[in-house]
C-alpha atoms as a PDB file:
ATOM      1  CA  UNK A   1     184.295 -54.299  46.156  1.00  0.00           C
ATOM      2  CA  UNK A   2     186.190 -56.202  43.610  1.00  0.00           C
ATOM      3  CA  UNK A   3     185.286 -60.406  42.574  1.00  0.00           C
ATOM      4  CA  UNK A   4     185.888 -62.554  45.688  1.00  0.00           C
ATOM      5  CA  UNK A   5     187.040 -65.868  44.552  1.00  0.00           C
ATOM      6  CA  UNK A   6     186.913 -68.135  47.198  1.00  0.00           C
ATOM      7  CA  UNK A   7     187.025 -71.914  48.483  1.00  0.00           C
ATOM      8  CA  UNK A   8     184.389 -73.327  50.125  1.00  0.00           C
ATOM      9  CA  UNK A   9     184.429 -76.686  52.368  1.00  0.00           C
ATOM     10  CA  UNK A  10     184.087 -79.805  50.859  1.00  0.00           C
ATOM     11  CA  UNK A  11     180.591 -80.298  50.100  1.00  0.00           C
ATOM     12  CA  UNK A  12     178.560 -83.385  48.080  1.00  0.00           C
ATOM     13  CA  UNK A  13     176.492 -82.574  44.783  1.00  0.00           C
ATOM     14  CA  UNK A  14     173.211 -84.845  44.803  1.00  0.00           C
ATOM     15  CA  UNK A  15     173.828 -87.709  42.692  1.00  0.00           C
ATOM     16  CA  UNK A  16     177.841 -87.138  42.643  1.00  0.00           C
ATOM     17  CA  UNK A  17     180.070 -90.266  43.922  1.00  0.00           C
ATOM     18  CA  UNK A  18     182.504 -88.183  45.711  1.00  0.00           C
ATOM     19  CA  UNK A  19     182.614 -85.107  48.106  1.00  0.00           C
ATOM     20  CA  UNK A  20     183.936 -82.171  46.076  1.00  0.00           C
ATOM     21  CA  UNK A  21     185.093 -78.724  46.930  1.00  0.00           C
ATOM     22  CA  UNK A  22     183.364 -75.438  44.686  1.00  0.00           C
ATOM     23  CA  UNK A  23     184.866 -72.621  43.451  1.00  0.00           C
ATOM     24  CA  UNK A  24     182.815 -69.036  43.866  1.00  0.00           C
ATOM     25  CA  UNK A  25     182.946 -66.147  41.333  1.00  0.00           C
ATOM     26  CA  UNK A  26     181.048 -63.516  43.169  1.00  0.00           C
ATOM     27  CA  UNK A  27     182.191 -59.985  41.354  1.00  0.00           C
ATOM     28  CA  UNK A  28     181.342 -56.914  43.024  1.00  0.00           C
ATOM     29  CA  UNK A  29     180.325 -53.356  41.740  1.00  0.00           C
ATOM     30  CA  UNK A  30     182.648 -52.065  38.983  1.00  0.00           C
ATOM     31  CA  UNK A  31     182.874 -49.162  36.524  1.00  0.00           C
ATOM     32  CA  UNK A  32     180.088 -49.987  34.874  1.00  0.00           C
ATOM     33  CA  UNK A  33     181.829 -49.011  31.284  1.00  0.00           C
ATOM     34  CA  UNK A  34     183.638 -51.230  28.684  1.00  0.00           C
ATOM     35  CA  UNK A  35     186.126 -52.748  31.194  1.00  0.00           C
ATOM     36  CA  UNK A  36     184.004 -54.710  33.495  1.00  0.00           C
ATOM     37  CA  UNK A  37     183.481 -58.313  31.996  1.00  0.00           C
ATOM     38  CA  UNK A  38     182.215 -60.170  35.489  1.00  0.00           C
ATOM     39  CA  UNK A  39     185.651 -60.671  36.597  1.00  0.00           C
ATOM     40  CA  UNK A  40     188.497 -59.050  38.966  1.00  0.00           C
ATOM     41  CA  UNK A  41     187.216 -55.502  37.232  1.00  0.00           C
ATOM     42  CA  UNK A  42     183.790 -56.003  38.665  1.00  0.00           C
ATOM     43  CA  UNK A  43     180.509 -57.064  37.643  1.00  0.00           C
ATOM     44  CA  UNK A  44     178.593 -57.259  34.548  1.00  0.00           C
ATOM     45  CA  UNK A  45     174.937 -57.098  34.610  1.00  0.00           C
ATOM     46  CA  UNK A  46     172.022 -54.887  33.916  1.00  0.00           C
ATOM     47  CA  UNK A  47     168.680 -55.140  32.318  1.00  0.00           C
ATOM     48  CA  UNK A  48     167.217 -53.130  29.566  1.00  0.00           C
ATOM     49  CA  UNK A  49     163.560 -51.866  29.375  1.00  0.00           C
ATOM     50  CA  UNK A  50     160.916 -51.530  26.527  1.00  0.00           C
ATOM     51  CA  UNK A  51     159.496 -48.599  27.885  1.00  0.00           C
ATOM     52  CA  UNK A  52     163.083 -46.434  27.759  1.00  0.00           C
ATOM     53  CA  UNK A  53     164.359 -48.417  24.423  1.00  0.00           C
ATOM     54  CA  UNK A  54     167.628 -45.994  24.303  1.00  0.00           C
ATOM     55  CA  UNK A  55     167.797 -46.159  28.646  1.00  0.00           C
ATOM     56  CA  UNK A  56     171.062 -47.431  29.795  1.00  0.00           C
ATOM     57  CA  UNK A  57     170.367 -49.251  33.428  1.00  0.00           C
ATOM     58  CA  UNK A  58     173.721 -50.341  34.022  1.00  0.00           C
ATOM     59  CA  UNK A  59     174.657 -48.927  37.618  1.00  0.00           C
ATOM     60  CA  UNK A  60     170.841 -50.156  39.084  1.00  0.00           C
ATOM     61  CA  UNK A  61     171.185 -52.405  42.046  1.00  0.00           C
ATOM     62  CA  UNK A  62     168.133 -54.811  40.653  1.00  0.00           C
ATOM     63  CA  UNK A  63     167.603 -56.557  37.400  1.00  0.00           C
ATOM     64  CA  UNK A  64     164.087 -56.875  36.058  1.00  0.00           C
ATOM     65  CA  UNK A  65     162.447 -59.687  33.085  1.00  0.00           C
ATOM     66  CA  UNK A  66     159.115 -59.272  32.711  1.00  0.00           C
ATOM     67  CA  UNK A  67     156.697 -61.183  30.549  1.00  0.00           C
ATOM     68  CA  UNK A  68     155.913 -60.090  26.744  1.00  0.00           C
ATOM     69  CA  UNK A  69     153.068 -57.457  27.630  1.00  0.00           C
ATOM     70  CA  UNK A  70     150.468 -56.887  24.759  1.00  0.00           C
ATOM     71  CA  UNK A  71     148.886 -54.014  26.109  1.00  0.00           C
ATOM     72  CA  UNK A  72     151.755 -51.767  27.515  1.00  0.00           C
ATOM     73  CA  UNK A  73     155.086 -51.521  27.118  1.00  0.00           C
ATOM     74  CA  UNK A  74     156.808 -53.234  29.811  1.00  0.00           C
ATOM     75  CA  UNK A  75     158.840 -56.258  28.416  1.00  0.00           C
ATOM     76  CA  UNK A  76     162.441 -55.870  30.005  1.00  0.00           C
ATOM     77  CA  UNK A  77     165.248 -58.482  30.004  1.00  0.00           C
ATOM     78  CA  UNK A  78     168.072 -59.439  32.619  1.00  0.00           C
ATOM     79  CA  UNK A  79     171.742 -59.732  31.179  1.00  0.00           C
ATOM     80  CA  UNK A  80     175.105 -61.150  32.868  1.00  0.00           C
ATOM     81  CA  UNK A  81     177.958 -62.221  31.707  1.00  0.00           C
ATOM     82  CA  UNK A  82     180.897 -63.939  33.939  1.00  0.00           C
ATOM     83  CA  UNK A  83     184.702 -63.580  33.028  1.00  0.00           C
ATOM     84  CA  UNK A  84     185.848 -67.774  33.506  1.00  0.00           C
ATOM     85  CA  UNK A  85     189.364 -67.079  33.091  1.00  0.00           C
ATOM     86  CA  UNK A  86     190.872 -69.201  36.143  1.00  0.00           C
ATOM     87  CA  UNK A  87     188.249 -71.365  36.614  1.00  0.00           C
ATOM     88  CA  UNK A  88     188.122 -74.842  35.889  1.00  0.00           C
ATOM     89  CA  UNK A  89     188.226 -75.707  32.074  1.00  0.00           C
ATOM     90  CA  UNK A  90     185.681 -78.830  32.946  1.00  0.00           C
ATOM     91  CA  UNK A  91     182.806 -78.501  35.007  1.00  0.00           C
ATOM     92  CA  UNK A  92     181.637 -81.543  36.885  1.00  0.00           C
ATOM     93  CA  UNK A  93     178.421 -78.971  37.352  1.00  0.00           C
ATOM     94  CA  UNK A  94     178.666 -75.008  37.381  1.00  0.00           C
ATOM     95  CA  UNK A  95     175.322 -73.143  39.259  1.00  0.00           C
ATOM     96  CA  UNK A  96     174.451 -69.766  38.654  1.00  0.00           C
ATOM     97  CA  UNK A  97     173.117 -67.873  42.062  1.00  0.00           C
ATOM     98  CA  UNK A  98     170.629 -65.000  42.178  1.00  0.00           C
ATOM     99  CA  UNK A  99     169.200 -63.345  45.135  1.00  0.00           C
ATOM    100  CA  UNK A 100     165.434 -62.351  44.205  1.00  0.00           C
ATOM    101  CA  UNK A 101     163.475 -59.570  45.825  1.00  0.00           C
ATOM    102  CA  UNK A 102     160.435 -60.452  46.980  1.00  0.00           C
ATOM    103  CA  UNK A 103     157.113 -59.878  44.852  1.00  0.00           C
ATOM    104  CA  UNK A 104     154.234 -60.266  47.942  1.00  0.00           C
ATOM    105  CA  UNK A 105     152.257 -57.062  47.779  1.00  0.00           C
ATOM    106  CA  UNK A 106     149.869 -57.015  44.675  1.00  0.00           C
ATOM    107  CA  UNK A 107     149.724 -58.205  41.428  1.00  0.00           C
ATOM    108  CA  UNK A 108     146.696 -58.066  38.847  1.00  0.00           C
ATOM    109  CA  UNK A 109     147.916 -59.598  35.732  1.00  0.00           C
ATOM    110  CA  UNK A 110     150.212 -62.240  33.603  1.00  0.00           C
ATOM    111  CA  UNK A 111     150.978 -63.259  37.269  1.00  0.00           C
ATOM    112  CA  UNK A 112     152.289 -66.784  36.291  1.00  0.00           C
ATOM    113  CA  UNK A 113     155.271 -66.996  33.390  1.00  0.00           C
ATOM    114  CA  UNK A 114     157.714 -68.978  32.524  1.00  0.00           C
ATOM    115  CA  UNK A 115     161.560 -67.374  32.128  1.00  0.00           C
ATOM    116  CA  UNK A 116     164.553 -69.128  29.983  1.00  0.00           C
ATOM    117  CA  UNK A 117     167.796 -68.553  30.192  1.00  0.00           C
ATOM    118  CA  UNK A 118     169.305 -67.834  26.799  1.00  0.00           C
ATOM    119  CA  UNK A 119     172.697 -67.469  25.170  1.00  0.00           C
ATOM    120  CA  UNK A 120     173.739 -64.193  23.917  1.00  0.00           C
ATOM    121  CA  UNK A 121     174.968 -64.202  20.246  1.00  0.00           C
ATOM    122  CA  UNK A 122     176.877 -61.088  20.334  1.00  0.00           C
ATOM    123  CA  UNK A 123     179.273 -59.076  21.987  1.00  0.00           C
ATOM    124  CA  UNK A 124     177.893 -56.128  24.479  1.00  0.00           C
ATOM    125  CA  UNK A 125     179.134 -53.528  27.186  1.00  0.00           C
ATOM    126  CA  UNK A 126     177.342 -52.386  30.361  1.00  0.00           C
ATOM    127  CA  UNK A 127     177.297 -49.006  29.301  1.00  0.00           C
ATOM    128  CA  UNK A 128     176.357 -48.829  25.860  1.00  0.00           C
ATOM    129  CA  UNK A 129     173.548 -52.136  25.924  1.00  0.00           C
ATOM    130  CA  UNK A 130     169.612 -50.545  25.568  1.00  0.00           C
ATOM    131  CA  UNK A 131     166.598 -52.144  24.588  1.00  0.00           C
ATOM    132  CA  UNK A 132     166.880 -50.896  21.008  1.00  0.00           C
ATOM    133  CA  UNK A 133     170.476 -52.367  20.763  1.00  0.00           C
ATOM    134  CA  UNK A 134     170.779 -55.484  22.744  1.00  0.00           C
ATOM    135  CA  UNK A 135     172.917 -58.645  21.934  1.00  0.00           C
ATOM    136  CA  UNK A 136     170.414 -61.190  19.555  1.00  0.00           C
ATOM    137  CA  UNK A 137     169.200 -64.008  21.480  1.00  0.00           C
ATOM    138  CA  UNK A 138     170.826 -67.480  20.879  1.00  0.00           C
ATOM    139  CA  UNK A 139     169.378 -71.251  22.078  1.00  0.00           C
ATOM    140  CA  UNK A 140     168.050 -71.465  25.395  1.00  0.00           C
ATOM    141  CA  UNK A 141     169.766 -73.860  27.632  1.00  0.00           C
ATOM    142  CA  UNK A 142     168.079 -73.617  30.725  1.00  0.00           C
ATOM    143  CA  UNK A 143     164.478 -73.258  31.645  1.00  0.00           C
ATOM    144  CA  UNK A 144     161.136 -72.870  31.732  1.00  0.00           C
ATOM    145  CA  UNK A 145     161.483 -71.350  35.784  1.00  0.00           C
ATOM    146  CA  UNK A 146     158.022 -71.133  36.607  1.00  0.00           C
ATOM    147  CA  UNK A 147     157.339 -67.966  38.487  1.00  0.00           C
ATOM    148  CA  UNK A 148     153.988 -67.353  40.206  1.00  0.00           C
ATOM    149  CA  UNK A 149     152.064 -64.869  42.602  1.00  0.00           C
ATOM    150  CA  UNK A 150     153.506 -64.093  45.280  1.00  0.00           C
ATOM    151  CA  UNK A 151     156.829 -65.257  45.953  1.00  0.00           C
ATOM    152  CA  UNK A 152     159.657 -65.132  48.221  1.00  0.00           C
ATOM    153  CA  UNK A 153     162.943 -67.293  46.735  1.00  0.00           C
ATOM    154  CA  UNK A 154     165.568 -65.424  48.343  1.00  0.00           C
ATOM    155  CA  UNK A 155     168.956 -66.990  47.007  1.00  0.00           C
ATOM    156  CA  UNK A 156     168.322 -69.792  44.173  1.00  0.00           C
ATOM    157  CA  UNK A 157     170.868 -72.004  42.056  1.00  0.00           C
ATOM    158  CA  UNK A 158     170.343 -72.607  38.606  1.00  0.00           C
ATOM    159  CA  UNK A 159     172.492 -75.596  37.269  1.00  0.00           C
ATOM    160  CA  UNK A 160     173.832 -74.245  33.820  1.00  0.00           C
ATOM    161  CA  UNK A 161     176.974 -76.988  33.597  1.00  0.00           C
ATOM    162  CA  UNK A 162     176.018 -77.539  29.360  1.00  0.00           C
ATOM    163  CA  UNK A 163     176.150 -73.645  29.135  1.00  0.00           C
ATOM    164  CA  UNK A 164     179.466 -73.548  31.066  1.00  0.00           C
ATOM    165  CA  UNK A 165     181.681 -76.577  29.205  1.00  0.00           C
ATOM    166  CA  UNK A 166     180.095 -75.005  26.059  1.00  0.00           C
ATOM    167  CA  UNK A 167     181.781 -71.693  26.463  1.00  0.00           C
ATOM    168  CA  UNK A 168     184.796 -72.984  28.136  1.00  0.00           C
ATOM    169  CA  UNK A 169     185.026 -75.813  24.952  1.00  0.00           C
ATOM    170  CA  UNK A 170     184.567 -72.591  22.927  1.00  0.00           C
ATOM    171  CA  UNK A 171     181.876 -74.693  20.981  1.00  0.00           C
ATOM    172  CA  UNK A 172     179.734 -71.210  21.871  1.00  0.00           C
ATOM    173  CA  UNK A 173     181.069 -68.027  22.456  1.00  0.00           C
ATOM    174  CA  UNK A 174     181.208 -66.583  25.816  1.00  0.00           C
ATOM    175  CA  UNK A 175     179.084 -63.651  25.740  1.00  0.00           C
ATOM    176  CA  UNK A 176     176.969 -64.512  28.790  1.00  0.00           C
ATOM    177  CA  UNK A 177     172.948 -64.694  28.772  1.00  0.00           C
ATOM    178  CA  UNK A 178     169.923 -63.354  28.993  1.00  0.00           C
ATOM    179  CA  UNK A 179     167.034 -64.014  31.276  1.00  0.00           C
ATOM    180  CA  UNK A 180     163.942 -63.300  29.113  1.00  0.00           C
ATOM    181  CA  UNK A 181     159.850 -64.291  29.428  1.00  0.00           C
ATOM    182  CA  UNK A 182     158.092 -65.670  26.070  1.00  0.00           C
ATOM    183  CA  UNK A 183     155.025 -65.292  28.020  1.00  0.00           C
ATOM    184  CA  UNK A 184     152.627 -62.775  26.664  1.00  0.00           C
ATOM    185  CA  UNK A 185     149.728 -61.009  28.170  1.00  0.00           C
ATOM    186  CA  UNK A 186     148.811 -57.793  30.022  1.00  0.00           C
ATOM    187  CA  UNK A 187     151.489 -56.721  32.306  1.00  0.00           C
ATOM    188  CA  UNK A 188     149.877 -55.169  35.445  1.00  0.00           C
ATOM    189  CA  UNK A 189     151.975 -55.738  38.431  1.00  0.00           C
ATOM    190  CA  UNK A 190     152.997 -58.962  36.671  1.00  0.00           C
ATOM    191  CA  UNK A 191     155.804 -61.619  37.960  1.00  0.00           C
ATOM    192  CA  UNK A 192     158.790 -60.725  37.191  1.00  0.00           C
ATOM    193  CA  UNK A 193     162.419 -62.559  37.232  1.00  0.00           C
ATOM    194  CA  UNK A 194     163.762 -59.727  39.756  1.00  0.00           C
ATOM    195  CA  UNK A 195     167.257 -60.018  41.193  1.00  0.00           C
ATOM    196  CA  UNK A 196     169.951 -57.964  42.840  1.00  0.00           C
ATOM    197  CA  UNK A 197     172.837 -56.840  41.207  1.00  0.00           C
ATOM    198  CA  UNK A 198     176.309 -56.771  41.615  1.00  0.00           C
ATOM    199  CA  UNK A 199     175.786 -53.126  41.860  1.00  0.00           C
ATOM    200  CA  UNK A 200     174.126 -53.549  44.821  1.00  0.00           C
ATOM    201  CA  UNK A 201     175.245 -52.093  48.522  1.00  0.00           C
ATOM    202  CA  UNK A 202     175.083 -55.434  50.020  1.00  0.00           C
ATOM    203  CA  UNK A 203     177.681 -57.716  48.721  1.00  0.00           C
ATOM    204  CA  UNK A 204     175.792 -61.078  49.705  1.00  0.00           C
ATOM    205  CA  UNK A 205     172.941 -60.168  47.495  1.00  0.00           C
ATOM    206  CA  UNK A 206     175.761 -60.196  44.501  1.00  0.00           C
ATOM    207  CA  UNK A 207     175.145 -62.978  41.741  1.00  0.00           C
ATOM    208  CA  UNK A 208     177.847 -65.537  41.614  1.00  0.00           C
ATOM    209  CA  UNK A 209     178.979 -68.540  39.609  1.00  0.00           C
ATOM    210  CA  UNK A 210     179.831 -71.597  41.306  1.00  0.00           C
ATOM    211  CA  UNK A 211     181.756 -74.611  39.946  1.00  0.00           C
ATOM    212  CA  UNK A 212     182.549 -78.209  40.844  1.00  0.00           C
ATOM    213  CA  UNK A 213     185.927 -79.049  39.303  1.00  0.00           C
ATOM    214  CA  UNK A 214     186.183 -82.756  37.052  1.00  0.00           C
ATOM    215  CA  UNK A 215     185.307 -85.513  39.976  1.00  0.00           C
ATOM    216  CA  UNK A 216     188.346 -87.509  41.384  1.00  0.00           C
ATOM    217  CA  UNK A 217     187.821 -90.760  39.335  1.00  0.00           C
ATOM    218  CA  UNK A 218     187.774 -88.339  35.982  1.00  0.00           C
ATOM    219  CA  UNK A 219     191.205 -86.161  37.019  1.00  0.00           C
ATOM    220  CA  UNK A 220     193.639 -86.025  34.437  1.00  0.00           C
ATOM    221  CA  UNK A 221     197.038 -87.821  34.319  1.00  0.00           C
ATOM    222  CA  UNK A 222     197.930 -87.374  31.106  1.00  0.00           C
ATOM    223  CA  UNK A 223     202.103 -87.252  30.656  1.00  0.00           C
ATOM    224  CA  UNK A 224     203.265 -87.207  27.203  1.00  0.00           C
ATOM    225  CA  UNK A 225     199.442 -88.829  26.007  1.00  0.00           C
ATOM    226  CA  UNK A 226     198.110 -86.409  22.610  1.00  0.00           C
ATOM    227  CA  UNK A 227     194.496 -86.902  22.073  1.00  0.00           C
ATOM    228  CA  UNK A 228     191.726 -85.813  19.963  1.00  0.00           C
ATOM    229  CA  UNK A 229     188.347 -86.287  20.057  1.00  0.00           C
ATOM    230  CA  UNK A 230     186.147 -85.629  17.002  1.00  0.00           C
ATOM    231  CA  UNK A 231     183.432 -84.266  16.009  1.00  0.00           C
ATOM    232  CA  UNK A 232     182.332 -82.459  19.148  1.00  0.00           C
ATOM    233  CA  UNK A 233     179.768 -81.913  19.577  1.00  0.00           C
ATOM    234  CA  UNK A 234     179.061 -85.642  18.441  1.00  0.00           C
ATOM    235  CA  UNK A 235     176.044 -87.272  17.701  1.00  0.00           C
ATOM    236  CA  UNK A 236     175.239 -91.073  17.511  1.00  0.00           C
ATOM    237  CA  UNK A 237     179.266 -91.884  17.186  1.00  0.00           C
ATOM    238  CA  UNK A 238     182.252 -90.102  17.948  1.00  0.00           C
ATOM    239  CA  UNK A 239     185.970 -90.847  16.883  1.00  0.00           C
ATOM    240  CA  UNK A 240     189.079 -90.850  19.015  1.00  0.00           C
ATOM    241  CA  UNK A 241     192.878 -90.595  18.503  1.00  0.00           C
ATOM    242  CA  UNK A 242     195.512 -91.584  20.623  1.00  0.00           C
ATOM    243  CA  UNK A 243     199.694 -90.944  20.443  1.00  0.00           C
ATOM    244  CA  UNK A 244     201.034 -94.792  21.932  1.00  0.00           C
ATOM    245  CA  UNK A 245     201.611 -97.650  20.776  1.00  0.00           C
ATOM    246  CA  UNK A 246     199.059 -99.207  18.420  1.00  0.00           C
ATOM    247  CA  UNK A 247     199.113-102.650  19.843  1.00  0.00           C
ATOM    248  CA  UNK A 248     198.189-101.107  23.305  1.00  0.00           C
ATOM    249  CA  UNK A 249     194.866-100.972  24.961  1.00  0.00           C
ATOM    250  CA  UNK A 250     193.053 -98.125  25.420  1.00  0.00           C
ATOM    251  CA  UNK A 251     190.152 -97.750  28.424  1.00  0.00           C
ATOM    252  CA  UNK A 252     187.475 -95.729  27.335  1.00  0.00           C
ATOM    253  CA  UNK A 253     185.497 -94.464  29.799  1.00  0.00           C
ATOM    254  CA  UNK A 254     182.659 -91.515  30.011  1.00  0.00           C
ATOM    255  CA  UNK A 255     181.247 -89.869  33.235  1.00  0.00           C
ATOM    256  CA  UNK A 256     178.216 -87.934  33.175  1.00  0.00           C
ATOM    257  CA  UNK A 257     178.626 -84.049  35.348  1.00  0.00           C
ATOM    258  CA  UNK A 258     177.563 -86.085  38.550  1.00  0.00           C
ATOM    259  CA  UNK A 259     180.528 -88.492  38.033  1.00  0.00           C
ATOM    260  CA  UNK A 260     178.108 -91.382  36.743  1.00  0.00           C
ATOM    261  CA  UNK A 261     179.901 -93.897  34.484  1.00  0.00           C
ATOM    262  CA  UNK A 262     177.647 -94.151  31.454  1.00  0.00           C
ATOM    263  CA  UNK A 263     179.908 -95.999  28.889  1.00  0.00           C
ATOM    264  CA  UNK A 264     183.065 -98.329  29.531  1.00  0.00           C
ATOM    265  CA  UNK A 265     185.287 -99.881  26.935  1.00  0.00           C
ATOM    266  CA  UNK A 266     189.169-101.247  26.498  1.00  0.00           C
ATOM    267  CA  UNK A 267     189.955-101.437  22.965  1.00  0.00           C
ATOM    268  CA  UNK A 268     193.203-101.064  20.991  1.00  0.00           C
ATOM    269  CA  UNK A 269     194.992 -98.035  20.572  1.00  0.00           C
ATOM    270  CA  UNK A 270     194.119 -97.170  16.581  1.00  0.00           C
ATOM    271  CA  UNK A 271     191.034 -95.972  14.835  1.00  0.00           C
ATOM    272  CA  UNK A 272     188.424 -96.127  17.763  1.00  0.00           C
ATOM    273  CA  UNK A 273     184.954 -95.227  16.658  1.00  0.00           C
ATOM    274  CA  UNK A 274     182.347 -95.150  19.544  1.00  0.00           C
ATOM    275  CA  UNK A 275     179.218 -96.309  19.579  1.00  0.00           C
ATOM    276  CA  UNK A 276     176.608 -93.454  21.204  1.00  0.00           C
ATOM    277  CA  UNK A 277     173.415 -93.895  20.411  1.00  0.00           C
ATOM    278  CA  UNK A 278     172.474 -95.119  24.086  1.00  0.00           C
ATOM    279  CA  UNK A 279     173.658 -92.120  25.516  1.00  0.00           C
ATOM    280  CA  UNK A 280     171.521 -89.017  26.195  1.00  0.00           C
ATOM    281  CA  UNK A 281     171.834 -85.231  25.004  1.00  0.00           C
ATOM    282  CA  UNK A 282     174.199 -83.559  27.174  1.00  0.00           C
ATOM    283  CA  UNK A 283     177.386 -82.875  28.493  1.00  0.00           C
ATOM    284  CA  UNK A 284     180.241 -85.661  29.093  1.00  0.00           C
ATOM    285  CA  UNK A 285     183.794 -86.604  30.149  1.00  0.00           C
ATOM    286  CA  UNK A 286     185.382 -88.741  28.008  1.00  0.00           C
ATOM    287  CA  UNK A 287     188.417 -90.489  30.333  1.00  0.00           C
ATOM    288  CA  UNK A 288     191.239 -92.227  27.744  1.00  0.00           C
ATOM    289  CA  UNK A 289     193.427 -94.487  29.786  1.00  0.00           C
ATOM    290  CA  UNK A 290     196.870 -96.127  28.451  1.00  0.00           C
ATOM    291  CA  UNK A 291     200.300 -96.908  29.122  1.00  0.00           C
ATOM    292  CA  UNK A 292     201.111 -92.930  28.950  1.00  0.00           C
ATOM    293  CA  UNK A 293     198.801 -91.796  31.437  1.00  0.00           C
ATOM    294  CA  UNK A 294     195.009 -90.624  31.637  1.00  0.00           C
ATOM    295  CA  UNK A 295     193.692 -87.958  29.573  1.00  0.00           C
ATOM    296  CA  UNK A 296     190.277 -86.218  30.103  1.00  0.00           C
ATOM    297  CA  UNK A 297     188.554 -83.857  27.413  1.00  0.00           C
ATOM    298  CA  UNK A 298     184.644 -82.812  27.350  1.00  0.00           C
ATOM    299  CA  UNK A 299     182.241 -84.477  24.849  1.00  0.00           C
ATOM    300  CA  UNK A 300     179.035 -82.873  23.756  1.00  0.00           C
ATOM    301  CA  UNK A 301     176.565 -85.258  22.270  1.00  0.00           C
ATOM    302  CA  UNK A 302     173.891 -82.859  20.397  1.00  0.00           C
ATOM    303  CA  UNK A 303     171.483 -84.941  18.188  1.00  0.00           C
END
């Protein structure tokens, strides 16, 4: 089965002003070699295992993190990677979606951990990556998902809009993530972060990506309007150029990923420096409005 792409019916974020309509990335089973990068070749994801440090798992329909074990060698990690070519280059909010098996039968030990989601520094392949030669773990940027004993999630969402603007801003490579446990104690039937494939038979169970284009009141009109907006990421201030007439007005406006106006200005059209400090970590819109048009462009603010 190769990636279905679809459109779904209009449906309302919690918190966003406006209805909005998602787009799903759900790849399906691939090669499993060099060529699949989560996209229309098929699916990239696999997990790698501390017990077989050379094993290559990339055709197995289940991915497995378990905690840091410090009596047997169990520690495994999960790894995907999504290709975002054709999706939308802003994210009002992007979710990843897992189907987890269900862990309700035993378990004796390190049965409550916490799991991050992690960026991957460094290129890899589904059928070369091992234990022994995995990609080096970047930041986290989402987590701690508190797993417990027993449990039954079924299909979750996990919002991971930052990660998503970051690698389509290129202000971080996109070389997907890792799923990984810092927890540490003696793995004996212990929790796990356990989720289907895109190898698997049933293509529901599949993990997908799905993304809320820029909210209406954010869309772009740009025309002949040339921006820049610099540095960015930004921290406490953040500068902004603008091709117009000097003597114009500019509105400066930026949305948070649920639409949310959190800063509104009109100043003149030459050497605007904004003031940030009253705005939190995270990512942004930044809407410029002139004579020429509207022009919308992410802003990172990373103190």
């Amino acid at each position: 089965m190769k990636t279905t792409l679809l459109l779904l019916t209009a449906c309302a974020i919690s918190g966003s002003l406006i209805a909005q309509t998602p787009v799903i990335l759900q790849p399906g089973p691939g090669l499993n070699d060099y060529t699949d990068q989560g996209g229309s070749n098929g699916g990239k994801d696999l997990y790698s295992h501390e017990a077989l440090p050379d094993s290559n798992n990339k055709a197995s329909t289940a991915m497995v993190a378990a905690p840091v074990s410090n009596c047997n060698p169990t520690n495994s990690n999960d790894y995907i990677q999504f290709d975002l070519s054709g999706l939308p280059l802003v994210a009002d909010s992007a979710f990843v979606g897992f189907t987890h098996l269900d862990h309700t039968t035993y378990c004796y030990s390190n049965c409550n951990a916490d799991f991050y989601f992690a960026y991957n520094n460094d290129p890899w392949y589904e059928d070369s990556l091992t234990y022994n030669n995995a990609p080096s773990r970047g930041a986290d940027f989402f987590g701690p998902v508190n797993i417990t004993f027993p449990n039954s999630f079924g299909t979750r969402e996990y919002n991971i809009t930052a990660a998503y603007n970051a690698w389509q801003a290129g202000t971080v490579p996109n070389y997907g993530f890792v799923m990984y446990s810092p927890t540490v104690g003696c793995n004996n039937a212990a929790v796990m972060f356990l989720v289907y494939t895109s190898d698997d038979t049933i293509p529901a169970n599949h993990p997908y990506l799905k993304v809320y284009g820029v909210p209406t009141q954010v869309k772009e009109h740009a025309g002949a309007m040339q921006a820049k907006v610099y540095p960015n990421p930004a921290g406490n201030t953040v500068n902004v150029e603008l091709s117009g007439n000097e003597n114009e007005n500019v509105t400066v406006s930026i949305y948070d990923y649920t639409g949310r106006m959190v800063f509104s200005a009109s100043r003149p059209n030459r050497n605007l420096r904004l003031d940030l400090e009253n705005i939190g970590n995270g990512s942004y819109f930044i809407s410029l409005k002139n004579n020429s048009g509207i022009k919308v462009l992410p802003l990172y603010v990373i103190r």
